[in-house]
Structures are given as C-alpha cells and as structure tokens.
Protein backbone atom coordinates (compact mmCIF):
# COMPACT_ATOMS: atom_id res chain seq x y z
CA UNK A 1 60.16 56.17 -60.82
CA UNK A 2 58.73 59.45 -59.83
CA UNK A 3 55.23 59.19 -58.71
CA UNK A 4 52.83 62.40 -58.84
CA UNK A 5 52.10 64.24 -55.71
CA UNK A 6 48.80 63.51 -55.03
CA UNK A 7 48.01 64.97 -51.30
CA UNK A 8 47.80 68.65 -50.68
CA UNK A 9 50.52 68.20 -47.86
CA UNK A 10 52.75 66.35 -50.48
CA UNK A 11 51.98 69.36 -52.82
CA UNK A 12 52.38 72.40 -50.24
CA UNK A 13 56.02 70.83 -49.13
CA UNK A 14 56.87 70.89 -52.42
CA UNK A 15 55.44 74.68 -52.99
CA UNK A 16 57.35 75.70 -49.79
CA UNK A 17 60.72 74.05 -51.09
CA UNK A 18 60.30 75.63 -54.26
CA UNK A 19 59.99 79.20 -52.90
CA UNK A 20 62.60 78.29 -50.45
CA UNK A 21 65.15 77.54 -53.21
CA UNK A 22 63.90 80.72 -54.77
CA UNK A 23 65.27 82.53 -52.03
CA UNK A 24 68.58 81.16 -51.64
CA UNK A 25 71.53 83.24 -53.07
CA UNK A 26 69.61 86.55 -53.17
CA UNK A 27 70.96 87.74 -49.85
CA UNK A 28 74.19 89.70 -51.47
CA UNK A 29 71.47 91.58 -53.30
CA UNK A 30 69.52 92.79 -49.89
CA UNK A 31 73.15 93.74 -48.37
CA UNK A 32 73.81 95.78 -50.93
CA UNK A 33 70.24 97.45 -51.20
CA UNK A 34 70.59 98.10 -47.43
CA UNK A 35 74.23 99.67 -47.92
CA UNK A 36 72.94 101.79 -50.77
CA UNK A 37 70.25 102.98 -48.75
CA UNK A 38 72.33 103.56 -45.60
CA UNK A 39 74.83 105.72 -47.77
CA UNK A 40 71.71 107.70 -49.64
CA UNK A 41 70.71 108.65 -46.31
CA UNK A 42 73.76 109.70 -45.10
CA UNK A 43 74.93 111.98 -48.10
CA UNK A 44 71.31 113.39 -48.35
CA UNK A 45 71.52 114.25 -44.31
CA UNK A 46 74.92 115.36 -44.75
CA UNK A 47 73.53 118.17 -47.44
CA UNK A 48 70.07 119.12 -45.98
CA UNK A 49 71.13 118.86 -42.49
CA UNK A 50 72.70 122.19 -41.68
CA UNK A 51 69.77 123.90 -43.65
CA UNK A 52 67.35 121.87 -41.76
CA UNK A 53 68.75 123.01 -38.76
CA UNK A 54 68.08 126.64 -39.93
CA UNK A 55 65.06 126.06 -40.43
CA UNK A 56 64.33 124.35 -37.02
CA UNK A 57 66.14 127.30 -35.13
CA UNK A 58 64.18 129.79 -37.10
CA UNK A 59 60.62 128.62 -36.15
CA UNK A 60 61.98 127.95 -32.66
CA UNK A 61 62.79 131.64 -32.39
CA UNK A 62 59.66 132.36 -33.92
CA UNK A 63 57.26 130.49 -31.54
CA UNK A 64 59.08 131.47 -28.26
CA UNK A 65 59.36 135.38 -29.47
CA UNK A 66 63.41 135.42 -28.52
C-alpha cells in the first residue's frame, strides 16, 4: 500500500528525486550546446579577427603618434 507523505522531510526527498530524475539524460543536450558555442566562436573570431586586429593596430598608432 502506498501511504501519503506526510512530513516535510518525506516530501522534500521526494521533490529533490523528482528534479533529480528530471535531470538525467539531458547531458547530450549541454555537450552539444557547448560544441555549438565553441564552433560559433571560433568561425566568428576566425572572420572578425584580422579586422579586429586593424583596428587595434590603428588606435595603437594613433595614441603613441608612430
């Protein structure tokens, strides 16, 4: 027979293993979020970066009057 949870602890384990089955099985999804990201920021320093780098060099050359 299942008997109601009656004590806050009794209730708050239960909470706790519900979110932690929640959880469970969603970690192929973060790896490939963090992959994504890693390979937006890649391809989006791999375009801006040279101009960047003009840009840098040109207020460098600015400031120090060379």
């Amino acid at each position: 027979m299942d008997r109601p949870i009656t004590t806050i602890a009794g209730r708050a384990r239960t909470a706790w293993g519900e979110l932690c089955d929640d959880e469970r099985g969603d970690v192929p999804g973060w790896v490939l979020i963090t992959l994504m990201t890693a390979g937006l920021v890649v391809l989006i320093w791999a375009l801006a970066g040279p101009a960047l780098s003009g840009l840098f060099e040109q207020a460098i050359s600015r400031v120090s009057g060379l």
